[in-house]
C-alpha atoms as a PDB file:
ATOM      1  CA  UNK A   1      70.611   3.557 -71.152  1.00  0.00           C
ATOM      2  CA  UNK A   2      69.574   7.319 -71.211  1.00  0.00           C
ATOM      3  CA  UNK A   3      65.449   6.143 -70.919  1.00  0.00           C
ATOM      4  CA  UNK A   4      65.807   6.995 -67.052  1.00  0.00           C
ATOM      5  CA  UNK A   5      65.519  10.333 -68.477  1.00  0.00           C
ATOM      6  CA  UNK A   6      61.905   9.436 -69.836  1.00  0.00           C
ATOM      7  CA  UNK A   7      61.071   7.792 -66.643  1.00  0.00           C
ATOM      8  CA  UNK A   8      58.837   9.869 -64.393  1.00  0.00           C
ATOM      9  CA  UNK A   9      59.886   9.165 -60.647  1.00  0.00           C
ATOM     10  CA  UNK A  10      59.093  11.618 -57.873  1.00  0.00           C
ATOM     11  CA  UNK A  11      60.501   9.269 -54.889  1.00  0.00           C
ATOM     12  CA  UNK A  12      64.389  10.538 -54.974  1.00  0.00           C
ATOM     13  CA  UNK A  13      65.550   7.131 -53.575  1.00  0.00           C
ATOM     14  CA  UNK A  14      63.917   5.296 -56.030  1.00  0.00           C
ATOM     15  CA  UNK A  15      64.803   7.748 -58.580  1.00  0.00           C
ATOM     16  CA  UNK A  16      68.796   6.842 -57.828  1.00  0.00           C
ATOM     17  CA  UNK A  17      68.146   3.446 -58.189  1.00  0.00           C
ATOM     18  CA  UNK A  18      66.362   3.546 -61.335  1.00  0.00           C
ATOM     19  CA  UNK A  19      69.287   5.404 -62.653  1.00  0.00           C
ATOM     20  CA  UNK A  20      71.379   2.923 -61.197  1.00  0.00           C
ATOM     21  CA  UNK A  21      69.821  -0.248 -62.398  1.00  0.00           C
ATOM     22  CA  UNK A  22      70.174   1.746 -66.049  1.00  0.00           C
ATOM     23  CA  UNK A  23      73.611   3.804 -66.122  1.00  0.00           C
ATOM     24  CA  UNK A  24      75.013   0.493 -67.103  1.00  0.00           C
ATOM     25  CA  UNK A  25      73.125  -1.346 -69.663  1.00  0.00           C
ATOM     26  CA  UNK A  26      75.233  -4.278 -70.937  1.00  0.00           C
ATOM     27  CA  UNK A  27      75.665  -5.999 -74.248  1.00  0.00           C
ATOM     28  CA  UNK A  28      71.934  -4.653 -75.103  1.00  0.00           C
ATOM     29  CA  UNK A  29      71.793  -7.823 -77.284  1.00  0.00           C
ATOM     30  CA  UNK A  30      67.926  -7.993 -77.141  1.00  0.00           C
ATOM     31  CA  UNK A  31      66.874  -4.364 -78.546  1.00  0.00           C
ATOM     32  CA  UNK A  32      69.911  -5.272 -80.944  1.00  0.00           C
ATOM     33  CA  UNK A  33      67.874  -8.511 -82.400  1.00  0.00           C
ATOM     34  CA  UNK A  34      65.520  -6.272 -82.186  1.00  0.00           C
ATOM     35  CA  UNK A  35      66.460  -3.763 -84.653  1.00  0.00           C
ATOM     36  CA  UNK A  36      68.183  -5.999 -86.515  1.00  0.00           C
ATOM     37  CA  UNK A  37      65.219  -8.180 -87.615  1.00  0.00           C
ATOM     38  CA  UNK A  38      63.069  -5.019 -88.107  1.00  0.00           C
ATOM     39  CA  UNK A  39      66.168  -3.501 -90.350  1.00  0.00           C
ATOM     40  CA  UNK A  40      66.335  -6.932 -92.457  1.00  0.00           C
ATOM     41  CA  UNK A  41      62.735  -7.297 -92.967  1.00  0.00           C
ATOM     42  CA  UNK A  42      62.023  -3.871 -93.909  1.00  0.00           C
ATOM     43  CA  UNK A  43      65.203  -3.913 -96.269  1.00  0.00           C
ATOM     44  CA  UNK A  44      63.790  -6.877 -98.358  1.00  0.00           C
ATOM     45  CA  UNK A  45      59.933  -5.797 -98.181  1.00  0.00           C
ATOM     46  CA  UNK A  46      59.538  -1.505 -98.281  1.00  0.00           C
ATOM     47  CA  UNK A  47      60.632   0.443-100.701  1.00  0.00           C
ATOM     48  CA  UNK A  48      62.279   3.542 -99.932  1.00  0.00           C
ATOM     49  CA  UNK A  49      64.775   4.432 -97.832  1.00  0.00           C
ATOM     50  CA  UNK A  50      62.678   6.864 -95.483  1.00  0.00           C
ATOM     51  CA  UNK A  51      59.874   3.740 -94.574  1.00  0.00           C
ATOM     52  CA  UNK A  52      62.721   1.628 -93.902  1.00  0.00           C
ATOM     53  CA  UNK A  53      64.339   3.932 -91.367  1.00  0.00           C
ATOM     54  CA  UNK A  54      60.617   4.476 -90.053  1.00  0.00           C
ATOM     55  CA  UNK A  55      60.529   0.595 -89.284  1.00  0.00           C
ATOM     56  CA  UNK A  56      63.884   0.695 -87.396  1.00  0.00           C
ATOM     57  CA  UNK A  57      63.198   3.619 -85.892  1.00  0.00           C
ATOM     58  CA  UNK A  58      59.683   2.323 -84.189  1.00  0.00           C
ATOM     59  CA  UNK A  59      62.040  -1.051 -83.783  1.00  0.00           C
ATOM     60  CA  UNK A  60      65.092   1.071 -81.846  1.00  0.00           C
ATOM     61  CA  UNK A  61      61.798   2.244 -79.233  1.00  0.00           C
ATOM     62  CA  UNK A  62      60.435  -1.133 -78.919  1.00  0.00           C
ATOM     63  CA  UNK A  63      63.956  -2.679 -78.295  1.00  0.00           C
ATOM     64  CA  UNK A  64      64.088  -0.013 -75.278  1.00  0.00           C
ATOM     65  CA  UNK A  65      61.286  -1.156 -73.754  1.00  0.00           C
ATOM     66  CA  UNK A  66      62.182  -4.985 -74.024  1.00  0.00           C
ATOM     67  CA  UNK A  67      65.874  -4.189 -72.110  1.00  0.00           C
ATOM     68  CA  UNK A  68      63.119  -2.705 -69.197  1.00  0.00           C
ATOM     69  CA  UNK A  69      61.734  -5.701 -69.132  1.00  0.00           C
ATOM     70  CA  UNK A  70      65.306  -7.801 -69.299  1.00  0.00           C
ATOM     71  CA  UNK A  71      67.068  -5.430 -66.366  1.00  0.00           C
ATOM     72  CA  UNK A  72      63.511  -5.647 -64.322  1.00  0.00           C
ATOM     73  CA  UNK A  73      63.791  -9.685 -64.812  1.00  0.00           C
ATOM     74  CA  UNK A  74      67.540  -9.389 -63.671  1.00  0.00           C
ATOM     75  CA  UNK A  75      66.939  -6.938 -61.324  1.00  0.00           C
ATOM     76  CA  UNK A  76      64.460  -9.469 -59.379  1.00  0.00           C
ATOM     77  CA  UNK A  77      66.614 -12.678 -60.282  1.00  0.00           C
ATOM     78  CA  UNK A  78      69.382 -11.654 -58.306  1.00  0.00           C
ATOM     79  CA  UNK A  79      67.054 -11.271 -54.445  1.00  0.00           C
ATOM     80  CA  UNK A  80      68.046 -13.052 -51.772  1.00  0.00           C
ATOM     81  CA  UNK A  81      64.604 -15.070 -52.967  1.00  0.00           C
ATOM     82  CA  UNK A  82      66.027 -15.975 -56.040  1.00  0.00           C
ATOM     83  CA  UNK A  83      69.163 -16.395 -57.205  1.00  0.00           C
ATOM     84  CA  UNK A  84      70.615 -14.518 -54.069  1.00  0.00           C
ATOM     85  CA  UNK A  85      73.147 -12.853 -56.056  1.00  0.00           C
ATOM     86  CA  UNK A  86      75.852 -10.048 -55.250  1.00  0.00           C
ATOM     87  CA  UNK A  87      77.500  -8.876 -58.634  1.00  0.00           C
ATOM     88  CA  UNK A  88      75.953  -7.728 -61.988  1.00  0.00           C
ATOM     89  CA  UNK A  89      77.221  -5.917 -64.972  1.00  0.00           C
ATOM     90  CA  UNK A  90      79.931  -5.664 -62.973  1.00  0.00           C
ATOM     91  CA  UNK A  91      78.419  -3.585 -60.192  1.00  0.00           C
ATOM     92  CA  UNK A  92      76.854  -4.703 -56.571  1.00  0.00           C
ATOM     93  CA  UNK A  93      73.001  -5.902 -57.520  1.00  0.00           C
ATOM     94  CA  UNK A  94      70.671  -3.194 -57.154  1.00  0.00           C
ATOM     95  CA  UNK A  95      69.228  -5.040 -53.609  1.00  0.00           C
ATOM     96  CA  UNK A  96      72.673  -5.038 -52.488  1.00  0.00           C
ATOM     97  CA  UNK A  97      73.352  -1.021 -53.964  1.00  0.00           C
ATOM     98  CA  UNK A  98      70.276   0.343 -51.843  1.00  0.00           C
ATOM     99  CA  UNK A  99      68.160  -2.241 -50.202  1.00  0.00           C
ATOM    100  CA  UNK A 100      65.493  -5.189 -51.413  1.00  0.00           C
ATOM    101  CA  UNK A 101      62.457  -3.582 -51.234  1.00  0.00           C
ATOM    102  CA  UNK A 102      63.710  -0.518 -53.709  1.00  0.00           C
ATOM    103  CA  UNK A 103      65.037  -3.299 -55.784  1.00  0.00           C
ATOM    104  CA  UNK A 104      61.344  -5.296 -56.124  1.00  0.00           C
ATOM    105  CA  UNK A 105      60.359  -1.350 -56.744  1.00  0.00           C
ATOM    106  CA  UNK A 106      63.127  -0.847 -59.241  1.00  0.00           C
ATOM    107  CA  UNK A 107      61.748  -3.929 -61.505  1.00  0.00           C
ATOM    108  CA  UNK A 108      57.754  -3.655 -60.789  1.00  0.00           C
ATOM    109  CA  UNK A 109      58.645   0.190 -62.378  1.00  0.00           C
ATOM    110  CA  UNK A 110      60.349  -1.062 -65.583  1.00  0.00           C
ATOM    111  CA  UNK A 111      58.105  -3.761 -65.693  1.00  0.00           C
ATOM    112  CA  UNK A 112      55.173  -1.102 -66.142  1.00  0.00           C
ATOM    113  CA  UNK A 113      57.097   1.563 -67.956  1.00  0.00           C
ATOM    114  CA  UNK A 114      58.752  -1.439 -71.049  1.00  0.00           C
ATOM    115  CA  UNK A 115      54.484  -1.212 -72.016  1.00  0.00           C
ATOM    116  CA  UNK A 116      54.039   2.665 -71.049  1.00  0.00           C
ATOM    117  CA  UNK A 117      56.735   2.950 -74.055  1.00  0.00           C
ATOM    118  CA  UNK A 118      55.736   0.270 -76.449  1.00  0.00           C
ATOM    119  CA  UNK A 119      52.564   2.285 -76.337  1.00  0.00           C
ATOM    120  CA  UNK A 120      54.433   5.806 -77.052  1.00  0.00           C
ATOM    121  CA  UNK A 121      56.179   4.337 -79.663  1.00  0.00           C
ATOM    122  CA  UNK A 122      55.808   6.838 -82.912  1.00  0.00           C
ATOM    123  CA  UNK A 123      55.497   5.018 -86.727  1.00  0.00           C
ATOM    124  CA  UNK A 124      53.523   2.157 -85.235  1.00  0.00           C
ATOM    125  CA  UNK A 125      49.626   1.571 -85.829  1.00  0.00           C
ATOM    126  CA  UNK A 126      47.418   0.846 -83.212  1.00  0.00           C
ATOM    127  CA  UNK A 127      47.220  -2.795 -84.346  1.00  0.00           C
ATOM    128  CA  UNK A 128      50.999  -3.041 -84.093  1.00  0.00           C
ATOM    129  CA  UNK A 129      51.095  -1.803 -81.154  1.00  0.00           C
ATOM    130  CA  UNK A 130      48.348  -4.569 -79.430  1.00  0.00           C
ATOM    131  CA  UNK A 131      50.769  -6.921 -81.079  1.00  0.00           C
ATOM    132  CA  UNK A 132      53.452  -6.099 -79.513  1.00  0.00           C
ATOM    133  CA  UNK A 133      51.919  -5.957 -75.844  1.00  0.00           C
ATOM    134  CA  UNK A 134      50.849  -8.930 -76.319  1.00  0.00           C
ATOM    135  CA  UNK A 135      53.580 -10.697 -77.637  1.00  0.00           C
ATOM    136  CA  UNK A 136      56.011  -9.205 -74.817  1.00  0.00           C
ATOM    137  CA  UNK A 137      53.207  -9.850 -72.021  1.00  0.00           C
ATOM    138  CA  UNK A 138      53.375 -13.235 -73.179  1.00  0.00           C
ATOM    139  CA  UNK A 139      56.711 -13.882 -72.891  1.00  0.00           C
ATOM    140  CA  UNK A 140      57.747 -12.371 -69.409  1.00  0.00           C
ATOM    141  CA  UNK A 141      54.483 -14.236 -67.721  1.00  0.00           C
ATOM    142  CA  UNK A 142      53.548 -17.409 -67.172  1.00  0.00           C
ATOM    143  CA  UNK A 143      54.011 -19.145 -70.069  1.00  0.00           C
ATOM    144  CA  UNK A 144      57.299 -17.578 -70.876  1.00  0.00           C
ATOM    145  CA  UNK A 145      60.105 -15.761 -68.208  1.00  0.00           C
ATOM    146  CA  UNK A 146      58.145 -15.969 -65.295  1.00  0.00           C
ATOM    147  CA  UNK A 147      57.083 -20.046 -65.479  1.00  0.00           C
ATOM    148  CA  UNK A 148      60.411 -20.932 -66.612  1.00  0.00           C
ATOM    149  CA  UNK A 149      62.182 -19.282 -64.156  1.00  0.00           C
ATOM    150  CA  UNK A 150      59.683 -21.086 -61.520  1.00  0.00           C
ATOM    151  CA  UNK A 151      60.411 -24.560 -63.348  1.00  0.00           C
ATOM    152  CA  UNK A 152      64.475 -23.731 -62.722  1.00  0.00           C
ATOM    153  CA  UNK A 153      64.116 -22.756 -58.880  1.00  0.00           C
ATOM    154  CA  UNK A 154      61.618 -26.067 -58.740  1.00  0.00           C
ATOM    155  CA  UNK A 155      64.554 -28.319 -60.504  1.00  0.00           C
ATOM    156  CA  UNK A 156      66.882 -27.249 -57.894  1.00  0.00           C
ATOM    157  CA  UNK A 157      69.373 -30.318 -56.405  1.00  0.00           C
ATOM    158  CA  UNK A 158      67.440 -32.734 -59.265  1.00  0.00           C
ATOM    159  CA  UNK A 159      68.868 -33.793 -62.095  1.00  0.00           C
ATOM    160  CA  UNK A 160      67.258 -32.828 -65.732  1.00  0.00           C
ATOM    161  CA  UNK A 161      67.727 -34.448 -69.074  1.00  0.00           C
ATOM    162  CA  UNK A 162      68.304 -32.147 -72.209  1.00  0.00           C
ATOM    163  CA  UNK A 163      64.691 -32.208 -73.234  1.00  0.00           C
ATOM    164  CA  UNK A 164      63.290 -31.239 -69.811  1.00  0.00           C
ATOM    165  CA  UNK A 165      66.254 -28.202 -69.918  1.00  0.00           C
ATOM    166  CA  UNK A 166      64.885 -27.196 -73.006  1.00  0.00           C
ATOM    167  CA  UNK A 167      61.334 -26.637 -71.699  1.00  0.00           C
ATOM    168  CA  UNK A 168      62.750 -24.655 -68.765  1.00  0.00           C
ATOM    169  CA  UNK A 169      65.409 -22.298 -71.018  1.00  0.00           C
ATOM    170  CA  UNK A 170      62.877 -21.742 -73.882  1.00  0.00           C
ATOM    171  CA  UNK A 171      60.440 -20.163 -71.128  1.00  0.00           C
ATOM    172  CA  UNK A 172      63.201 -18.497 -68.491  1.00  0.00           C
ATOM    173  CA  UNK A 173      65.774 -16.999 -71.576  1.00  0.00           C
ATOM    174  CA  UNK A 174      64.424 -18.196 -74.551  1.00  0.00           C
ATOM    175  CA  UNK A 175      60.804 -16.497 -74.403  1.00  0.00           C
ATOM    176  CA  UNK A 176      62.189 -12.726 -74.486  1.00  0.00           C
ATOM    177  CA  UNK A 177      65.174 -13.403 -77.078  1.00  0.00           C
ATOM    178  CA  UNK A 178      62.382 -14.653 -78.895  1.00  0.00           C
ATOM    179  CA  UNK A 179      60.111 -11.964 -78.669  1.00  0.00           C
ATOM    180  CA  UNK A 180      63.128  -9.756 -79.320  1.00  0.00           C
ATOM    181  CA  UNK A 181      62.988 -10.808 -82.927  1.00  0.00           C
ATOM    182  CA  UNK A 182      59.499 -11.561 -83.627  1.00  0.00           C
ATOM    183  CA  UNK A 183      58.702  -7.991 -82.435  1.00  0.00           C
ATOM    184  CA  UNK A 184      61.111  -6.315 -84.622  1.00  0.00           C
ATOM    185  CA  UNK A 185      59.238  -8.740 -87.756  1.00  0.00           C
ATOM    186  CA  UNK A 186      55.689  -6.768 -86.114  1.00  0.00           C
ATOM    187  CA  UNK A 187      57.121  -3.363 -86.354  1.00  0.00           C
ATOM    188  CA  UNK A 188      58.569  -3.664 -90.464  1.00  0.00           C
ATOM    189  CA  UNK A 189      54.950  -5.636 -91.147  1.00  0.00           C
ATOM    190  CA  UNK A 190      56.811  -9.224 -91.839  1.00  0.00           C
ATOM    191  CA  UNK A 191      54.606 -11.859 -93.784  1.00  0.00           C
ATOM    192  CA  UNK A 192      53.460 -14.836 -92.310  1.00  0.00           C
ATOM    193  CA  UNK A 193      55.903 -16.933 -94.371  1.00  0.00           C
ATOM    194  CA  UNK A 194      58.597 -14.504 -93.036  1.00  0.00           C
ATOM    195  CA  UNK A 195      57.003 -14.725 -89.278  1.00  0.00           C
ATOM    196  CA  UNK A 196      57.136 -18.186 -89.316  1.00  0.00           C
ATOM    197  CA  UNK A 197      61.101 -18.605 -90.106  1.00  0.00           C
ATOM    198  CA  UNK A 198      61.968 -15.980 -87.863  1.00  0.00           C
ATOM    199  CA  UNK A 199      59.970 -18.151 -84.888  1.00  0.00           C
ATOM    200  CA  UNK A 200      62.472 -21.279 -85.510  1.00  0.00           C
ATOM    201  CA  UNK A 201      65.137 -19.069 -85.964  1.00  0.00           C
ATOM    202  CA  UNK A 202      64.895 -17.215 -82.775  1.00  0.00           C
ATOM    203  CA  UNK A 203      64.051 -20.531 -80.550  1.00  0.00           C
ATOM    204  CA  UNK A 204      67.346 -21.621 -81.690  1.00  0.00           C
ATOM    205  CA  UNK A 205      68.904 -18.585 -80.609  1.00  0.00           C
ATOM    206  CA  UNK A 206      67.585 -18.494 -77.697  1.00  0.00           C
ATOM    207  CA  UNK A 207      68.773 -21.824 -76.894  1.00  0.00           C
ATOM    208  CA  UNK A 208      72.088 -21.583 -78.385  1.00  0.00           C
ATOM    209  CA  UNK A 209      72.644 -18.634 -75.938  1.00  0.00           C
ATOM    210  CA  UNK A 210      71.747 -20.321 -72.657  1.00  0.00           C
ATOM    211  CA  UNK A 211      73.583 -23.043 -73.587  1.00  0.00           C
ATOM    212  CA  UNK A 212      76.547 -20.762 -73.850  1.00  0.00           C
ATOM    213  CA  UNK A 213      75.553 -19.439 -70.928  1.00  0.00           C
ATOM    214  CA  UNK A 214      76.108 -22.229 -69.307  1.00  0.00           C
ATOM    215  CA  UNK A 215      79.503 -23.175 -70.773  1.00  0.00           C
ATOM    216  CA  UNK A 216      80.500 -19.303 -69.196  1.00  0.00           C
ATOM    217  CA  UNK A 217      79.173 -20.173 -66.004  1.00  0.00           C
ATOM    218  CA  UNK A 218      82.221 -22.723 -65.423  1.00  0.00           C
ATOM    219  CA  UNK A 219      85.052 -21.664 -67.952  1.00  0.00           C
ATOM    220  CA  UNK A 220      84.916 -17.568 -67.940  1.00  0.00           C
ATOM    221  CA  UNK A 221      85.442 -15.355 -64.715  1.00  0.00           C
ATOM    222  CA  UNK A 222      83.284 -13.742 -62.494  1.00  0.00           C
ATOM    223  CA  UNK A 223      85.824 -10.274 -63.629  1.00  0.00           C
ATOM    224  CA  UNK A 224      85.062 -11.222 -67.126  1.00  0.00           C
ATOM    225  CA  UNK A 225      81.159 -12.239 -66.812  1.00  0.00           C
ATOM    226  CA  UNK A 226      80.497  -9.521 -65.015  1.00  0.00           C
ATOM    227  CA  UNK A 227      78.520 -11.675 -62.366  1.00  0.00           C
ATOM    228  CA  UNK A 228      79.315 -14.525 -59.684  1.00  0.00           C
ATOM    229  CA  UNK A 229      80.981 -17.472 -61.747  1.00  0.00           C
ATOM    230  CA  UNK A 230      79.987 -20.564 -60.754  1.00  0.00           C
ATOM    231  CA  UNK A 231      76.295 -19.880 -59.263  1.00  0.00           C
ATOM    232  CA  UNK A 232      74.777 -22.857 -61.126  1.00  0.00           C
ATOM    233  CA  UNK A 233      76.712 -25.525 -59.595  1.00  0.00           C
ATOM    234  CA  UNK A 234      76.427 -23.482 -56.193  1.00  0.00           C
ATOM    235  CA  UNK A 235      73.174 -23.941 -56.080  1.00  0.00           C
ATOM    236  CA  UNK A 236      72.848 -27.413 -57.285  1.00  0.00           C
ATOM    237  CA  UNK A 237      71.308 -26.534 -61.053  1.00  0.00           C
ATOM    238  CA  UNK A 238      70.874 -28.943 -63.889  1.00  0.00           C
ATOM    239  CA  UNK A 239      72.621 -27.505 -67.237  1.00  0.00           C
ATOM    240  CA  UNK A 240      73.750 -28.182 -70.116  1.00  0.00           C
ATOM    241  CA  UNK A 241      77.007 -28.640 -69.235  1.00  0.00           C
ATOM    242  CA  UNK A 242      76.142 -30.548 -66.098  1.00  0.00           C
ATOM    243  CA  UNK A 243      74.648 -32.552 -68.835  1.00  0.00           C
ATOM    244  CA  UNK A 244      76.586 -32.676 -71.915  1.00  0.00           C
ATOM    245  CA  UNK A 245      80.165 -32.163 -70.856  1.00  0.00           C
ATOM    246  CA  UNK A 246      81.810 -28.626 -71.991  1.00  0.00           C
ATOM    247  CA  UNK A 247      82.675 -29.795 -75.577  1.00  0.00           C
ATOM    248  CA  UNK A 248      79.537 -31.279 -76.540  1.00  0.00           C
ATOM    249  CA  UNK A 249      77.554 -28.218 -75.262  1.00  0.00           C
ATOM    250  CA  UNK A 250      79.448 -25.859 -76.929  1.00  0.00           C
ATOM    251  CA  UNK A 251      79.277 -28.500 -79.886  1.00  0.00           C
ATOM    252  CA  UNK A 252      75.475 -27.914 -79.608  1.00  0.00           C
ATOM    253  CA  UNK A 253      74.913 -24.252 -79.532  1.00  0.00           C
ATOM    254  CA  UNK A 254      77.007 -24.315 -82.938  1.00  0.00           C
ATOM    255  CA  UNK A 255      74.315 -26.681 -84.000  1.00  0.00           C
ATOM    256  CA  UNK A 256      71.591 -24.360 -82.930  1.00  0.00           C
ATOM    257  CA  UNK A 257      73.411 -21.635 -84.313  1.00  0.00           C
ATOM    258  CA  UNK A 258      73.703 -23.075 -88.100  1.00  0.00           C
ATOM    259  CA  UNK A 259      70.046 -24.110 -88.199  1.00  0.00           C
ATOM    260  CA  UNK A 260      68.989 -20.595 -87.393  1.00  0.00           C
ATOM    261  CA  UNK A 261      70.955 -19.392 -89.814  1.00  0.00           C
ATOM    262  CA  UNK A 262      69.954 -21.203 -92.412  1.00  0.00           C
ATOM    263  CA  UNK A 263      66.763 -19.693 -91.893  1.00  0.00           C
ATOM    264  CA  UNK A 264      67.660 -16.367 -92.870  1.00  0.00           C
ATOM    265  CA  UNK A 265      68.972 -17.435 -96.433  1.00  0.00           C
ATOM    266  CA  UNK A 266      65.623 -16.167 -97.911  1.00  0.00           C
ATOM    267  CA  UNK A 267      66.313 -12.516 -96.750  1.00  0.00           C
ATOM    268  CA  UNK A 268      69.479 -12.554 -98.762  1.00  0.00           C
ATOM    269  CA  UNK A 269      72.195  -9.911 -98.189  1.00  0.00           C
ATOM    270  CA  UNK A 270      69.838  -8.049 -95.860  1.00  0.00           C
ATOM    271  CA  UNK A 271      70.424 -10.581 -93.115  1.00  0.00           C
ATOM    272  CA  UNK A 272      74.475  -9.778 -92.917  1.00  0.00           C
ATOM    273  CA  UNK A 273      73.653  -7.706 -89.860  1.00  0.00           C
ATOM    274  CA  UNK A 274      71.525  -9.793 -88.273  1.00  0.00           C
ATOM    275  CA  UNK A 275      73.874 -13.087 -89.073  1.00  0.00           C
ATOM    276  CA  UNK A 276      76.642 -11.387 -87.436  1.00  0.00           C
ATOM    277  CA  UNK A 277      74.863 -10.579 -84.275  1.00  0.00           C
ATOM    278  CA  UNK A 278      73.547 -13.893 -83.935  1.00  0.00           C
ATOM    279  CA  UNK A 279      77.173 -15.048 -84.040  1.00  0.00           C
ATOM    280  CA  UNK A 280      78.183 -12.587 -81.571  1.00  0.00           C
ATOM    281  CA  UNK A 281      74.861 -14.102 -79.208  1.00  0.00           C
ATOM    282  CA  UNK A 282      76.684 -17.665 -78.942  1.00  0.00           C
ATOM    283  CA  UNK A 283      80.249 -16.839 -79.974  1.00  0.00           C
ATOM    284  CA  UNK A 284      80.950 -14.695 -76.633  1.00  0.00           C
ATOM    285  CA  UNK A 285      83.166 -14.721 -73.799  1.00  0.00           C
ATOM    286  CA  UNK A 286      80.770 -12.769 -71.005  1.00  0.00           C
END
């Protein structure tokens, strides 16, 4: 991610660590849904091919500052207070890299800087732009990452049924897919009707990708996940495969999958992109 660039740091240390935590950025699925939705929605709704590059554009910013937000929330996952974790993307956790008071830095910094650029972002009114801070406020506070990630550490060594899972993943993975999508409908000016279909649609994504997420945890490698296979049944955590069994919840994100795609039949053609991302979301292998 080349935003470190953008990023004004004076501390050197921190500086390093920043660059760090961003040199290597993963999948970048989030900004992609991002994009994606804003590229679809301005594709069926402006005319012109200059106003719909504006929208993805303002969309390609926006989806920036929401991967701040998703390494800041990974960043602080893996303390020793959290998930106590030693691998990520492939690389020794930032805590582990330099130490864990750079890494609480590391993420209170992209936490602040994911609204700094929201705010910068060119092509956007100011009403957009309110929008959009509070939508992503919203869904990495208490009602969204940061509650459902206290809900999991509180349903440690218990055992959850699917419906209690449900209201822990759509808060602690769900909220910011979610907001991934709905703010790329803010910045091409979706309709309500549109809005509202892209909601469902990216609650079943969200799902559909934990639940994945979960199958990974005890059928991929930690080589090919890029982080320590296997932490969820270290540590005692209800999931869906815990559950379900493997079959039926891999059986179940296809479920989620085909009901949120049925919800993009409206947008035609334009949703090709989009469709194929979402497949790439649930059908992965890291």
């Amino acid at each position: 991610m080349a935003l470190s660039s953008h990023i004004a740091c004076s501390d050197p240390g921190l500086k390093a660590a920043l660059t760090y935590a961003l040199e290597n950025p993963g999948k970048q699925l989030r900004s992609r849904l991002c994009r994606e939705t804003a590229a679809m929605v301005a594709t069926r709704a402006l005319s012109g091919t200059e106003s719909v590059n504006n929208a993805i554009e303002s969309a390609s910013q926006v989806g920036e500052a929401i991967e701040c937000l998703h390494t800041y929330s990974l960043i602080h996952d893996d303390l020793p207070a959290m998930d106590d974790d030693d691998l990520r993307r492939g690389k020794p956790t930032v805590h582990k890299a330099f130490d864990e008071a750079t890494a609480i830095l590391v993420g209170d910094g992209l936490q602040a800087f994911a609204f700094e650029w929201v705010a910068e972002t060119d092509g956007l009114s100011d009403n957009q732009k309110i929008q959009l801070i509070r939508l992503l406020s919203k869904s990495v506070g208490f009602d969204g990452m940061v509650g459902g990630q206290a809900m999991d550490i509180a349903a440690e060594g218990k055992s959850l049924d699917v419906s209690l899972l449900k209201e822990v993943h759509l808060r602690k993975t769900g909220a910011l897919i979610e907001a991934s999508v709905l703010a790329g409908a803010i910045c091409a000016d979706a309709t309500e009707t549109q809005t509202s279909a892209l909601h469902q649609f990216s609650r079943n994504i969200g799902l559909a990708f934990q639940v994945m997420d979960d199958v990974l945890d005890v059928t991929a490698s930690s080589e090919t996940l890029g982080k320590t296979a296997g932490k969820d049944i270290t540590a005692d955590k209800s999931t869906y495969v815990a559950c379900m069994g493997v079959d039926a919840a891999r059986a179940y994100a296809n479920e989620l999958l085909d009901e949120a795609l049925a919800l993009l039949t409206p947008f035609g053609k334009a949703a090709d992109s989009l469709i194929v991302l979402s497949r790439l979301l649930v059908h992965r292998d890291k």
